[in-house]
Every structure is written in C-alpha cells, then in structure tokens.
C-alpha atoms as a PDB file:
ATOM      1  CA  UNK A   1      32.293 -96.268  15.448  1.00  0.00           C
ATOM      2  CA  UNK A   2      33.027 -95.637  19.102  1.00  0.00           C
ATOM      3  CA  UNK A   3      37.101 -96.144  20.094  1.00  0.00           C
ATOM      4  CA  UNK A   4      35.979 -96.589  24.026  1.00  0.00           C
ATOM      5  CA  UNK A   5      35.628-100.088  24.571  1.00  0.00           C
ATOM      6  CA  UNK A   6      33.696 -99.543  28.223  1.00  0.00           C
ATOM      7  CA  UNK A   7      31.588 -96.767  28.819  1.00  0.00           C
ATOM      8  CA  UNK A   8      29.913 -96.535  31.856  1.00  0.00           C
ATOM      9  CA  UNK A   9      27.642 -93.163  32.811  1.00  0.00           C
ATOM     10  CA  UNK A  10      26.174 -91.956  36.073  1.00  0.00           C
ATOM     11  CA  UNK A  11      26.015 -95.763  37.147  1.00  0.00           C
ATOM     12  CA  UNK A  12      24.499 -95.811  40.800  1.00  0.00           C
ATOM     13  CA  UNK A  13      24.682 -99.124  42.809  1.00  0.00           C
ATOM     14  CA  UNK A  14      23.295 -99.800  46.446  1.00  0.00           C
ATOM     15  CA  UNK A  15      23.496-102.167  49.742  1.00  0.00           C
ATOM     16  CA  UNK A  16      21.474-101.911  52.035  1.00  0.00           C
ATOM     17  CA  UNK A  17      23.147 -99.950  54.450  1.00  0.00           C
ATOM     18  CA  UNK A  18      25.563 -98.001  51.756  1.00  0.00           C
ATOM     19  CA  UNK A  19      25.832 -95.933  48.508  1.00  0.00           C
ATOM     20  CA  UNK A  20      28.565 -99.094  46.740  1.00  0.00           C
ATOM     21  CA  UNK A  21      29.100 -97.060  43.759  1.00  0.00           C
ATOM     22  CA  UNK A  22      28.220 -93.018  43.287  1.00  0.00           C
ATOM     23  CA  UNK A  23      27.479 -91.433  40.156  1.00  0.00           C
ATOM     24  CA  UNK A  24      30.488 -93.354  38.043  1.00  0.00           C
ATOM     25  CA  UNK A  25      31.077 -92.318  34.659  1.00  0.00           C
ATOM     26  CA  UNK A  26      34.480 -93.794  32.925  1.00  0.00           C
ATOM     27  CA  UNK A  27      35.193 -94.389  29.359  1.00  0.00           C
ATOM     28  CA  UNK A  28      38.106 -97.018  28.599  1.00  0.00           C
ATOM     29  CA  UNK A  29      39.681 -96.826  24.949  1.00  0.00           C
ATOM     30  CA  UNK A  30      40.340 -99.879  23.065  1.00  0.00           C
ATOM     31  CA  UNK A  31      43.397-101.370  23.511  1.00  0.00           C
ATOM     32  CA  UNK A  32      43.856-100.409  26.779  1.00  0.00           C
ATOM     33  CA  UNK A  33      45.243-102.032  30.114  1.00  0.00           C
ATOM     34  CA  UNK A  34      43.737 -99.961  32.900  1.00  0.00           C
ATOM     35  CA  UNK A  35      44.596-100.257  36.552  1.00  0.00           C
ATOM     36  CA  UNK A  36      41.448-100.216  39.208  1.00  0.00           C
ATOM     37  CA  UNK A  37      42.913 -99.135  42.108  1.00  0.00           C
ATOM     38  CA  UNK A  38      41.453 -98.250  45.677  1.00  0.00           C
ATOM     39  CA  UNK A  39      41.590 -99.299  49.281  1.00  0.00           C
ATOM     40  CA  UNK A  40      39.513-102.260  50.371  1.00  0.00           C
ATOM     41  CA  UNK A  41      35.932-101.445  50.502  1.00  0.00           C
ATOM     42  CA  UNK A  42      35.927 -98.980  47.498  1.00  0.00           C
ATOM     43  CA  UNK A  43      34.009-100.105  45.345  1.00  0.00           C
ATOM     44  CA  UNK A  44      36.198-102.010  42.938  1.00  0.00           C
ATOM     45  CA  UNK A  45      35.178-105.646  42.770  1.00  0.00           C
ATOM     46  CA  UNK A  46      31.344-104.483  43.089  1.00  0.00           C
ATOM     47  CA  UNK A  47      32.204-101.997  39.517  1.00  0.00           C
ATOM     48  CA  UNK A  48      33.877-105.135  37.862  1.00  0.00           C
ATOM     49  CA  UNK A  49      30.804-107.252  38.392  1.00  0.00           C
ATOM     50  CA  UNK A  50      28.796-104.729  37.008  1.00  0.00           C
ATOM     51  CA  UNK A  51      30.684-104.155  34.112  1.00  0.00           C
ATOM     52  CA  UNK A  52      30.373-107.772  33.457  1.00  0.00           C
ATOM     53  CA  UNK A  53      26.806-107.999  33.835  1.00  0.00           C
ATOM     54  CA  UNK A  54      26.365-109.918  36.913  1.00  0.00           C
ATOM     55  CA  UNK A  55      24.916-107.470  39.267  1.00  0.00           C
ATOM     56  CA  UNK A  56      22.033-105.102  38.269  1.00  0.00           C
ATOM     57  CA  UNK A  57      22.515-101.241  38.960  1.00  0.00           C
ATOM     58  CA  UNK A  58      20.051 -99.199  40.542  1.00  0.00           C
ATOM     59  CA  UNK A  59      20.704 -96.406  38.128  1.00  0.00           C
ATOM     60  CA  UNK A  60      22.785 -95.550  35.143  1.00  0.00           C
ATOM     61  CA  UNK A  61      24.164 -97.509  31.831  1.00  0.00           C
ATOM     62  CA  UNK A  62      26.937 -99.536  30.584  1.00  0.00           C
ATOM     63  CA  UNK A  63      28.522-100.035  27.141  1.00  0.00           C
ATOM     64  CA  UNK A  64      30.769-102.601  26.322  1.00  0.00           C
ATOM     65  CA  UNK A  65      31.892-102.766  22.644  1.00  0.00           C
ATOM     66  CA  UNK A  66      28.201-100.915  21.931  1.00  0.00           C
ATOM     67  CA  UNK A  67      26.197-103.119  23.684  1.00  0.00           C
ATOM     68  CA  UNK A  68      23.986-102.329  26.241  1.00  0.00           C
ATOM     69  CA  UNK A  69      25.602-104.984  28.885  1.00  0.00           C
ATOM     70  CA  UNK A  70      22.560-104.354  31.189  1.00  0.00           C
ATOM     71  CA  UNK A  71      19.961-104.666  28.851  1.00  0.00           C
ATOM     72  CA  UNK A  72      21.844-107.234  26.781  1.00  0.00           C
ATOM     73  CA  UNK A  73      23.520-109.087  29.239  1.00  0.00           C
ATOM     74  CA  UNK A  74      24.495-112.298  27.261  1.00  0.00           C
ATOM     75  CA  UNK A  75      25.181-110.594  23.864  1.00  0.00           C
ATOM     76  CA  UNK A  76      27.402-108.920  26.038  1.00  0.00           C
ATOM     77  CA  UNK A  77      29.065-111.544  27.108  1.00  0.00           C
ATOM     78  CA  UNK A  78      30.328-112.963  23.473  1.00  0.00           C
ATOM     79  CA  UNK A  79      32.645-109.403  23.820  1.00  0.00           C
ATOM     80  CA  UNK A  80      33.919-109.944  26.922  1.00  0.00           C
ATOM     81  CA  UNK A  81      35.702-112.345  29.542  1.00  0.00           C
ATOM     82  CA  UNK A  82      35.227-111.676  33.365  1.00  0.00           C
ATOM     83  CA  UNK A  83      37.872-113.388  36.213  1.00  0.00           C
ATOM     84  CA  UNK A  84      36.695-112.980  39.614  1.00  0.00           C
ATOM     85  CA  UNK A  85      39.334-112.936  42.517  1.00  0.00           C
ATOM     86  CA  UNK A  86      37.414-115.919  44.463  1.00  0.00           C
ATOM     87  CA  UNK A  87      37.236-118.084  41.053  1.00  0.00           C
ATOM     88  CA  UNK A  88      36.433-121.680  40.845  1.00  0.00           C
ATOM     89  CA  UNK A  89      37.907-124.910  38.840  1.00  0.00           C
ATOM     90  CA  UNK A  90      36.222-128.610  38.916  1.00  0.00           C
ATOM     91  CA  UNK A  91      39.240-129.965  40.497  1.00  0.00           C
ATOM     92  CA  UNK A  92      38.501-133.475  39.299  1.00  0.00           C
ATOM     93  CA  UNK A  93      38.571-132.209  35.687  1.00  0.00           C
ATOM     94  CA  UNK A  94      41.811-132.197  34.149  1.00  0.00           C
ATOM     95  CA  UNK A  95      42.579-128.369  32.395  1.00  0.00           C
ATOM     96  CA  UNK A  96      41.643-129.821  29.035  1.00  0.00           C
ATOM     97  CA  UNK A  97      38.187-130.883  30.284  1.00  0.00           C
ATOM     98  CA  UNK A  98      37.551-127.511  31.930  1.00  0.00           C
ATOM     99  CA  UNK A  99      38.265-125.733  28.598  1.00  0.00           C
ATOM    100  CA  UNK A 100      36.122-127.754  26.397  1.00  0.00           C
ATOM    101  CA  UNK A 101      33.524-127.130  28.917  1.00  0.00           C
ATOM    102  CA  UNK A 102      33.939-123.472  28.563  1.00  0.00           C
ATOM    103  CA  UNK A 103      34.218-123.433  24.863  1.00  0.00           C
ATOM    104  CA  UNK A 104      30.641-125.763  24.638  1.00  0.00           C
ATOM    105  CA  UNK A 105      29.036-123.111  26.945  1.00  0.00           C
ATOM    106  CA  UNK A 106      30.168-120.891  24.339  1.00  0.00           C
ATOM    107  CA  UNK A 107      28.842-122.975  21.222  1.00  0.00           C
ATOM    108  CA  UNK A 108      33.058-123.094  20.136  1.00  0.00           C
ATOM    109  CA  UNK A 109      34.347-125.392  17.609  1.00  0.00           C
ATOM    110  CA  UNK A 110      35.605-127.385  20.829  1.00  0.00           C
ATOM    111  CA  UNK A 111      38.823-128.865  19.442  1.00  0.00           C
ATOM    112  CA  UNK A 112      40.155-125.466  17.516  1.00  0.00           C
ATOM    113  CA  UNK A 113      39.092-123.213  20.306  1.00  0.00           C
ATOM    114  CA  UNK A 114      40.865-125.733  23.558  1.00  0.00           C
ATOM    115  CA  UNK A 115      43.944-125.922  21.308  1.00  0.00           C
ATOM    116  CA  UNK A 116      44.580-122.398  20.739  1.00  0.00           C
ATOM    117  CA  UNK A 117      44.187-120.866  24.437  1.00  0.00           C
ATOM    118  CA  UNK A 118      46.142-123.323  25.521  1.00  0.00           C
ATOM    119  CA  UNK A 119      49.165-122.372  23.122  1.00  0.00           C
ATOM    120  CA  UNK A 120      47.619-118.800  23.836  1.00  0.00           C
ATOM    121  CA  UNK A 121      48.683-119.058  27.880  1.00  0.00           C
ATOM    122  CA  UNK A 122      51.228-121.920  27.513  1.00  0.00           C
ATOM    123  CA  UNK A 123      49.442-124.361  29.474  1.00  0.00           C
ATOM    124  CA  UNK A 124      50.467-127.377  27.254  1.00  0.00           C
ATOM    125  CA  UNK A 125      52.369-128.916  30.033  1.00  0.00           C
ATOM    126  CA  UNK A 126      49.288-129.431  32.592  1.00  0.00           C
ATOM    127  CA  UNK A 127      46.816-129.943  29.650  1.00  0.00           C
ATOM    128  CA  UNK A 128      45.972-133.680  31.620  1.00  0.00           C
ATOM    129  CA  UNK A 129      46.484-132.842  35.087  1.00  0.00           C
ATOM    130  CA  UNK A 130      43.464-132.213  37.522  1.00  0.00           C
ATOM    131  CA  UNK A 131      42.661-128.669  38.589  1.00  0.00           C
ATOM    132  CA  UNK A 132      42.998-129.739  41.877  1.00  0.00           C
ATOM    133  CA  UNK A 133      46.884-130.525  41.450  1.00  0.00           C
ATOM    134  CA  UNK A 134      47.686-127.574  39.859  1.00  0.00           C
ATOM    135  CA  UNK A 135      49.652-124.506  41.881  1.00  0.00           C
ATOM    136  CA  UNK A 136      48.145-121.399  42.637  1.00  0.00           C
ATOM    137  CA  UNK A 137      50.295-119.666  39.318  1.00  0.00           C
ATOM    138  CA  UNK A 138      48.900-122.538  37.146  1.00  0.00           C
ATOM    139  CA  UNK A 139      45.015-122.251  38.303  1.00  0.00           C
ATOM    140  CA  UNK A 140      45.627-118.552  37.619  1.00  0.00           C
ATOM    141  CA  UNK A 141      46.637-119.092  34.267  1.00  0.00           C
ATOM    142  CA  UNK A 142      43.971-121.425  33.352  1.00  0.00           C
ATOM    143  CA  UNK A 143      41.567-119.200  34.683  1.00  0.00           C
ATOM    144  CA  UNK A 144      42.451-116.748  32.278  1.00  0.00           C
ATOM    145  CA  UNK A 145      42.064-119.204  29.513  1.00  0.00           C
ATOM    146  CA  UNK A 146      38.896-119.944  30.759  1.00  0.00           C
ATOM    147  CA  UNK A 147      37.881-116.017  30.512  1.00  0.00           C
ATOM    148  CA  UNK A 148      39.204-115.743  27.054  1.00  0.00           C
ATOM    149  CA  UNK A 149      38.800-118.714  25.525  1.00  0.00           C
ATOM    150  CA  UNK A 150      36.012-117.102  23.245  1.00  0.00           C
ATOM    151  CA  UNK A 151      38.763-114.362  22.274  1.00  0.00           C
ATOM    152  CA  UNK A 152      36.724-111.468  23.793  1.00  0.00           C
ATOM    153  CA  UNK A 153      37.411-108.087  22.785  1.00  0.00           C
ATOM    154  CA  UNK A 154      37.030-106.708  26.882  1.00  0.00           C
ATOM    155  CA  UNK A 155      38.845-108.945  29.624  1.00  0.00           C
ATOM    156  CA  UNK A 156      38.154-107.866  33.201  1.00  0.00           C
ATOM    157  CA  UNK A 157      40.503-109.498  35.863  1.00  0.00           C
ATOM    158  CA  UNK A 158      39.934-108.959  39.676  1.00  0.00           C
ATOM    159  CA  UNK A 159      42.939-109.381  41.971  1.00  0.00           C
ATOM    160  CA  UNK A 160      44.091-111.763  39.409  1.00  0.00           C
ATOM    161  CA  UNK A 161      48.005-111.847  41.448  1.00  0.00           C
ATOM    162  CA  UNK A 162      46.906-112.550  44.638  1.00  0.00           C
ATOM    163  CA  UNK A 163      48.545-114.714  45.950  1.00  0.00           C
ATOM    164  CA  UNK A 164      50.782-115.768  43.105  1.00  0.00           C
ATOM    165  CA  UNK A 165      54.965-115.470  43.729  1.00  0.00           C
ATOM    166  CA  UNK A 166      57.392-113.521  42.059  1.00  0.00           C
ATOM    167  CA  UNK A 167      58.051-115.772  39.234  1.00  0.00           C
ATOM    168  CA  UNK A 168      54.076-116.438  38.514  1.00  0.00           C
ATOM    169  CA  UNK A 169      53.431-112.507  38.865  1.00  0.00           C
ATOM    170  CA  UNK A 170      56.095-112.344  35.946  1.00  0.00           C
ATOM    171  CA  UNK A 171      54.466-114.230  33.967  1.00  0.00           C
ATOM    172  CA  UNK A 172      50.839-113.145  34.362  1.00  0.00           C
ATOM    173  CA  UNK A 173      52.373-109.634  33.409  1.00  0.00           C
ATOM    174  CA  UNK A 174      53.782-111.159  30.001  1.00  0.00           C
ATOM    175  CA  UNK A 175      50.201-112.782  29.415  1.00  0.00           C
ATOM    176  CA  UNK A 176      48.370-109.792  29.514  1.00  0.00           C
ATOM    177  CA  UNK A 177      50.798-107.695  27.683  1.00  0.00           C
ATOM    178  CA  UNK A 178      50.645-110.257  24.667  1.00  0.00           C
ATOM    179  CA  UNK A 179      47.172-110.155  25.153  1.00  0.00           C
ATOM    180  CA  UNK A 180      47.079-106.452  24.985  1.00  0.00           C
ATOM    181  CA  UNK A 181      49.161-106.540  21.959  1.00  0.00           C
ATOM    182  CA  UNK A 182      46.038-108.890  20.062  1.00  0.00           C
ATOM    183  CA  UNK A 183      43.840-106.259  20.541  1.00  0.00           C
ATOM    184  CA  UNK A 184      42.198-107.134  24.335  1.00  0.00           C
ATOM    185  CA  UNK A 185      40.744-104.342  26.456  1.00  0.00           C
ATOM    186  CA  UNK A 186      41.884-105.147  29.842  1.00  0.00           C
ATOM    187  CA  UNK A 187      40.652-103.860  33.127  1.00  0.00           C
ATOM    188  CA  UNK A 188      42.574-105.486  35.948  1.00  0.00           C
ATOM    189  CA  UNK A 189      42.715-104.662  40.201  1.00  0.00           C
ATOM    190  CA  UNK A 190      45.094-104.941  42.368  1.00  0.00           C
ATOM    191  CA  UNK A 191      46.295-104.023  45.988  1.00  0.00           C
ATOM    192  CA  UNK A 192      49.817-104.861  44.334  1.00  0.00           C
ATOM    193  CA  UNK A 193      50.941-101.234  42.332  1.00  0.00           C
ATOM    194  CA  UNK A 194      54.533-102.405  41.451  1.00  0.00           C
ATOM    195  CA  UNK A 195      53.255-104.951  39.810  1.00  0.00           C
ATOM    196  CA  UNK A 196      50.634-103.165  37.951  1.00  0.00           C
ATOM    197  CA  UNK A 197      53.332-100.809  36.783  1.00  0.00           C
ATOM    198  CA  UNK A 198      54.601-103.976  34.613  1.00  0.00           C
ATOM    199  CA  UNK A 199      51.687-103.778  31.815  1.00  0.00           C
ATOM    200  CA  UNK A 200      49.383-100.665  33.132  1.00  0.00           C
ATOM    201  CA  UNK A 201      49.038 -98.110  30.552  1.00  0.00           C
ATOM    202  CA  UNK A 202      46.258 -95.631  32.553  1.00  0.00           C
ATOM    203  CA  UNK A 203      44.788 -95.788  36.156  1.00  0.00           C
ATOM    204  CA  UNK A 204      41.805 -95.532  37.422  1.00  0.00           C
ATOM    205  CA  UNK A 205      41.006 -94.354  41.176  1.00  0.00           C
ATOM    206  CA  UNK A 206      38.156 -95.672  42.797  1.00  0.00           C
ATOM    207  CA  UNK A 207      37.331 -94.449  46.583  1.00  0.00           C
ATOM    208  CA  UNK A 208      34.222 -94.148  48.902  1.00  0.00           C
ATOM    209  CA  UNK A 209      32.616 -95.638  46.098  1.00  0.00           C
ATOM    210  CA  UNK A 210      33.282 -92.453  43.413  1.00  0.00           C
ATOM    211  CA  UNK A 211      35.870 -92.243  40.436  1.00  0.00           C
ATOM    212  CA  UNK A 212      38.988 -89.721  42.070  1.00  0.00           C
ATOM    213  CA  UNK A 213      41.017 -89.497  39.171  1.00  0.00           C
ATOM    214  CA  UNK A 214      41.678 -91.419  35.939  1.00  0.00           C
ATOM    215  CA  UNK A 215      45.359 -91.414  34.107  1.00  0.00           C
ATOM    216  CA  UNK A 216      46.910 -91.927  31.300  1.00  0.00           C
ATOM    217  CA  UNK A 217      50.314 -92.736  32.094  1.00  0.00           C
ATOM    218  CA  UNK A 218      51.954 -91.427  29.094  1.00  0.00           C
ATOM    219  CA  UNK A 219      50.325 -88.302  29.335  1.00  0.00           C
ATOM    220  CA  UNK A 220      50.732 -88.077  32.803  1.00  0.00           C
ATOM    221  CA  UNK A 221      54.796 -88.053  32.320  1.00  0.00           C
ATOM    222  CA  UNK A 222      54.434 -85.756  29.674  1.00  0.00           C
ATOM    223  CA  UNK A 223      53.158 -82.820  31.926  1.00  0.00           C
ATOM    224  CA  UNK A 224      55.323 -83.738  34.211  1.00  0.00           C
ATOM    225  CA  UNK A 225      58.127 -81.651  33.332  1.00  0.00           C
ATOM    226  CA  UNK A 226      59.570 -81.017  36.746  1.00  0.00           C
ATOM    227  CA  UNK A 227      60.894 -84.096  38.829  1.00  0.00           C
ATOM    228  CA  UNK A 228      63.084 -84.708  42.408  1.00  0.00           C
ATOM    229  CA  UNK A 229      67.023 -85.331  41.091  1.00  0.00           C
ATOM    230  CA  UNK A 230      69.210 -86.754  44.170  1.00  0.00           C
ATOM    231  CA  UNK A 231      72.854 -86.406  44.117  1.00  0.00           C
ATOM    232  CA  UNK A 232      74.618 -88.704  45.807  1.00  0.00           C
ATOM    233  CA  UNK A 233      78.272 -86.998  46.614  1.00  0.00           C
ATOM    234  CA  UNK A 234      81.749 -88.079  47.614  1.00  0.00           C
ATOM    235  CA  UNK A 235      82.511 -85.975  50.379  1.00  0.00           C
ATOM    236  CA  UNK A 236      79.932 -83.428  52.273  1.00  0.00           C
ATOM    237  CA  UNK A 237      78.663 -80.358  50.600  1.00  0.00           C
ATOM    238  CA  UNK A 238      80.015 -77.183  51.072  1.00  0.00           C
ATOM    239  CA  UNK A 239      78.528 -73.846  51.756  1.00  0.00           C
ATOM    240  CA  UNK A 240      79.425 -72.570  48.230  1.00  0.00           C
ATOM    241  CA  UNK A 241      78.608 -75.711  46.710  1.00  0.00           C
ATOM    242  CA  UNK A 242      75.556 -75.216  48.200  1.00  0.00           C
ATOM    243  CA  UNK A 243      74.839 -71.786  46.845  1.00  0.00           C
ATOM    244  CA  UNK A 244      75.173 -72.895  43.376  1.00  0.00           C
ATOM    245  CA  UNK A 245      72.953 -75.855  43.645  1.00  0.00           C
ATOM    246  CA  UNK A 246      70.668 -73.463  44.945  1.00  0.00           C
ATOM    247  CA  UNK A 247      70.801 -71.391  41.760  1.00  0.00           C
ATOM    248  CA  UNK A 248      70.705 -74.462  39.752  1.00  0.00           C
ATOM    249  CA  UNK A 249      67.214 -76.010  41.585  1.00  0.00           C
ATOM    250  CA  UNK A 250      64.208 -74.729  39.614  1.00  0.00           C
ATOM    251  CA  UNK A 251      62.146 -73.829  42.623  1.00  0.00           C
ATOM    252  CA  UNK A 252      66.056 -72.108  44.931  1.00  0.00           C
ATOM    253  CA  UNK A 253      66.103 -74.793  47.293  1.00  0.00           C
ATOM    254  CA  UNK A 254      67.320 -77.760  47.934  1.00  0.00           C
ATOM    255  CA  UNK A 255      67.201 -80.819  50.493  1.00  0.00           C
ATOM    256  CA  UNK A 256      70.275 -81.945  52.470  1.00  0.00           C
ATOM    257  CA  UNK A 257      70.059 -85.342  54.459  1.00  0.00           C
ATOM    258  CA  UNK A 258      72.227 -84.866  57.345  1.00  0.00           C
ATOM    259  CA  UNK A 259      75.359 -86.362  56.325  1.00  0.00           C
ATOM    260  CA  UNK A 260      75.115 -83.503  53.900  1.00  0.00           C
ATOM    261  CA  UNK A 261      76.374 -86.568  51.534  1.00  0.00           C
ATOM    262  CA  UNK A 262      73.158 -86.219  49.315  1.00  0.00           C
ATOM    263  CA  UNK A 263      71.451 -82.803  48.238  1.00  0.00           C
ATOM    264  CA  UNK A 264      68.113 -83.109  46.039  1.00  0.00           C
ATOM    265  CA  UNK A 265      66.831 -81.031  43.703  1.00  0.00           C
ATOM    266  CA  UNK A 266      63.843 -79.700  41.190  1.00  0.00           C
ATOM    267  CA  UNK A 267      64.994 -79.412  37.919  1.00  0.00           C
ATOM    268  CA  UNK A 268      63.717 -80.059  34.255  1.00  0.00           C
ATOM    269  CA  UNK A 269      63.444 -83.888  33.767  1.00  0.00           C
ATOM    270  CA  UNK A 270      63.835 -83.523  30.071  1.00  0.00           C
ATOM    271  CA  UNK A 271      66.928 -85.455  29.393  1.00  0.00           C
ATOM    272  CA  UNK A 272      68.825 -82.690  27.828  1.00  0.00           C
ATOM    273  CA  UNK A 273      68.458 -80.247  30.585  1.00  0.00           C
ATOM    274  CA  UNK A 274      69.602 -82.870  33.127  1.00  0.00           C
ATOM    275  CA  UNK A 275      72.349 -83.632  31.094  1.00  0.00           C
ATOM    276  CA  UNK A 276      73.244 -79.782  31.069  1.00  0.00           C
ATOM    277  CA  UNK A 277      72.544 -79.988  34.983  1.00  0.00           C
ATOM    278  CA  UNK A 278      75.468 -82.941  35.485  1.00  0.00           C
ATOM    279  CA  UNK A 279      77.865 -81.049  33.332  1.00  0.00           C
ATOM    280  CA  UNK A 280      77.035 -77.787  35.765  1.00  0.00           C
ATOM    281  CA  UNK A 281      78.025 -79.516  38.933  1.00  0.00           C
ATOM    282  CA  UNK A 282      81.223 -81.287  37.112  1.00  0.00           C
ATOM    283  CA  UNK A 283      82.127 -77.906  35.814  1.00  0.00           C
ATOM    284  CA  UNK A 284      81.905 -76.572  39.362  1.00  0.00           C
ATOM    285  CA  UNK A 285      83.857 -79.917  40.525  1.00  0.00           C
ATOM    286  CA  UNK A 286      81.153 -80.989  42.922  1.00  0.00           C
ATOM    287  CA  UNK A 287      82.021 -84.705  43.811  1.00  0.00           C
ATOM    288  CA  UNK A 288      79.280 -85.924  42.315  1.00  0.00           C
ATOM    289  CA  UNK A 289      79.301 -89.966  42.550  1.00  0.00           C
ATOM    290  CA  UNK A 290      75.777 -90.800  41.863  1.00  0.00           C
ATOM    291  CA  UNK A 291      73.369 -88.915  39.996  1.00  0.00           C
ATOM    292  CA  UNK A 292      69.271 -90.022  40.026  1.00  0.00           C
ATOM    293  CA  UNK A 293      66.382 -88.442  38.635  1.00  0.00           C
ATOM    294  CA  UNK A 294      63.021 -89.728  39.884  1.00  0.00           C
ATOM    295  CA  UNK A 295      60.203 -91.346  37.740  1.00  0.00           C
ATOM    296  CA  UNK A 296      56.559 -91.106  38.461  1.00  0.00           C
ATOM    297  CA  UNK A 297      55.414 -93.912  39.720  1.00  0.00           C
ATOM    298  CA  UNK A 298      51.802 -95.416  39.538  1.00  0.00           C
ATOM    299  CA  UNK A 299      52.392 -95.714  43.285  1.00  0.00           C
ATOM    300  CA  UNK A 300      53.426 -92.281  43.859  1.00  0.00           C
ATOM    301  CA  UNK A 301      50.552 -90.977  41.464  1.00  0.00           C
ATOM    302  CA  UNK A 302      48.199 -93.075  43.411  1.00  0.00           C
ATOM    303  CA  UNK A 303      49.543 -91.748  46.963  1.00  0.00           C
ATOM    304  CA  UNK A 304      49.102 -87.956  45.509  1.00  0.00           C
ATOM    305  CA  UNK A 305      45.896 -89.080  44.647  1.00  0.00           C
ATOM    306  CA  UNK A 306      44.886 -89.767  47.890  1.00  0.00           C
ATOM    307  CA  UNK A 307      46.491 -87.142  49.855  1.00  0.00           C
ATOM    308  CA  UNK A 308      44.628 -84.796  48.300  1.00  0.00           C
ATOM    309  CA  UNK A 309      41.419 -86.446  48.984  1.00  0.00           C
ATOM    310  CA  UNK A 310      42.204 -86.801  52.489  1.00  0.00           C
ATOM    311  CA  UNK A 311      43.216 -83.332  52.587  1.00  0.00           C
ATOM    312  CA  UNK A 312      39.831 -82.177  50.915  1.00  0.00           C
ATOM    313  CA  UNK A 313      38.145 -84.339  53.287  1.00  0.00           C
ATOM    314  CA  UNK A 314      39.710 -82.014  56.262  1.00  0.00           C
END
C-alpha cells in the first residue's frame, strides 16, 4: 500500500493566454502538513482545485489515497475535504443547520456526525447562531468543520488565515495540529510564513507555475550543520579578540556591525560544539553578554529558494 497520500505526475493545466501549471509532479506522505507557498499568480490556488477535483487538467494524473481523483472525482471526494479561500456559509442558517446539511450531502448519520465536528473544532458555543453573525475566526472554523465533517483522510485549505487576528491564527494552528495528530493529510497556503512555521512539517515551492523545491523540514535542519551565531558583547571588540574569533569561525571570517558591539560567526550548530564555542570566548574573557545561534526558518528557506531562481533567471 502506497504511504503518499497525494501524488500528482506531469500534471499540465492551461488559460487561455498562460501555461497555469507546468509539468508538476509532487508526492505528499501521509500524515503530513505541507506548506504551498509562492507569490501571487503562481499557481497555487489553481493546483489546490485540481487536487480536489474541481478543475480538469489538460494533461497528467492525480492520486489521492489511490484514487484516480480525475477519473473518479466523487469517490474521491469521500477521502478528502477541500476549503477554498473565497468560501461561502448560508448566513441565515445557524452553524448547526449548515453542518447537517453537509453531513446529508454526505449520506452521514446526521446527528453523530454534527455532534462530533463540532466537539472536533470547539464550536459548541455558536452551534445556534446564524453564519451571518459569526466573526471572521468563527466562519473560519466552521468552514473547516464543514470540510471535514466526513473525517477525510486528505484536507486541503487555501489561505485559510486570511484575514483572521492573532488570537484566531492561534487557534487555527492548534486545529490543524490536532487534526494532524488523527491521522489528516493536510495541504494548506499561505502568504503568511510565520504562521505556517506553527504546524508545517515540509514545504512546497510553487513559482511561474512549476514545483522549485519541496522540503522536509526535519531533514532540512539536519543537513544543515553550519548556521550564523551573533555575539552580542559588552564593550567593543578588540583587534586580538578579533583574531581569535577569526580562528574560531568555520569559514576565518567574521562580521562586525559598526559599533563593533556584535561580531557573527559560522560555526557548527550542533549543540555541543556551540557549547565548546561559548566556553572558547569565556576562556579568552571576551565580554560576551548575549550569545544567539540562528534557526532556519521556513521564511529564510523560502527566500533562498527564490534567490536562486531569480539568480538562474539572470
């Protein structure tokens, strides 16, 4: 049995005055919460709807859970749940109505199924209020019950934080993590990569319409053995302190800001040679008063990502 739960190969799509989508081929394991990222215009939203059977191809195939979601668009569907950024409610239903709706265009037991996504996303307190009351954060949430109401195994979520504030980004990052941890796929955009970094566990590039890169972020930090580490320092650094961070730097050379307050460096990021590096500068009484490795970010990633296209482009 296959462990990808999307695979997509050599998937072509077309407007009528562009190439949308070029020669994409991504697989997705199970279990995992991937981040589509890309500058407006890439592609993203247009790969989403495809992956959720609602537009047709002009070339190429899709798996979801083994299914032919092209060919077999609606036994498709019963494995997975689709939220589109622009989504809908009936704003003169009240929550509870909308989800027995959904679970009847399902064929759910009505009462079991309404009952448990609403524990699932903790939407017991606007159960009887009308859609069209609810805040953006709320609508958000029930939107997400809507798309997994039938407990899909694949959940694909476009933009689903626009818009929302800090507290209601929180919480949507909670939601799919304890979604995650039921067993969802989950395949979620955003323009917003600090928030992604809250549940993300791999990202996917998408620009111009092809696939740039696609990360696993675990194994991403794992060959990343090098990393930046700024010292912050007392009092400025002096020309034989200077020599011996030199010798200490992995690359011999370091960066002074002008103050000459804060040197950085490139050293090992395991945490027993940094740990060995602090000791060094002690040793050599440098006054070191902070001391800050950096961590890869899924911004940062995505930024190298892209400077390197642009560069290629030159």
């Amino acid at each position: 049995m296959s462990q990808n739960a999307i695979t997509v190969s050599s998937l072509n799509y077309y407007y009528p005055d562009k190439k949308a989508l070029e020669n994409i081929t991504i697989q997705i394991p199970k279990g995992e919460i991937t981040a589509l990222v890309g500058p407006n215009g890439a592609g993203k939203s247009t790969l989403m709807r495809c992956l959720a059977g609602l537009d047709s191809p002009f070339s190429g195939e899709i798996s979801i859970c083994g299914i032919d979601i092209i060919n077999n668009p609606r036994q498709g569907h019963s494995k997975l749940g689709y939220l589109s950024d622009d989504f809908g409610l009936y704003e003169e239903l009240t929550v509870k109505d909308v989800l027995e709706y959904m679970a009847g265009c399902h064929e759910l037991p009505i009462k079991d199924s309404v009952d448990t996504v609403i524990k699932r996303l903790k939407i017991e307190s606007v159960q009887d209020k009308k859609c069209g009351a609810l805040s953006r954060g709320w609508k958000q949430r029930v939107g997400i019950a809507m798309a997994v109401i039938h407990m899909p195994e694949v959940l694909i979520l476009d933009e689903p934080a626009s818009g929302l504030d800090p507290e209601a980004r929180s919480e949507l990052s909670t939601i799919l993590k304890d979604l995650q941890k039921e067993g969802m796929t989950i395949l979620v955009s955003s323009h917003i990569l600090s928030e992604l970094e809250e549940y993300s566990t791999a990202m996917l590039v998408l620009r111009d319409g092809k696939i740039k890169d696609h990360i696993t972020l675990e194994q991403q930090k794992a060959l990343t053995s090098i990393s930046s580490v700024h010292i912050g320092l007392s009092s400025p650094v002096t020309p034989a302190q200077k020599i011996h961070l030199e010798n200490l730097s992995q690359d011999k050379k370091i960066s002074v800001t002008e103050n000459r307050h804060t040197v950085t460096i490139q050293h090992k990021n395991e945490p027993e040679q940094l740990n060995i590096l602090l000791k060094s500068l002690l040793d050599e009484n440098i006054p070191v008063c902070s001391f800050t490795p950096s961590q890869s970010t899924l911004q940062t990633l995505y930024l190298e990502i892209a400077q390197t296209d642009k560069n290629q482009d030159k």
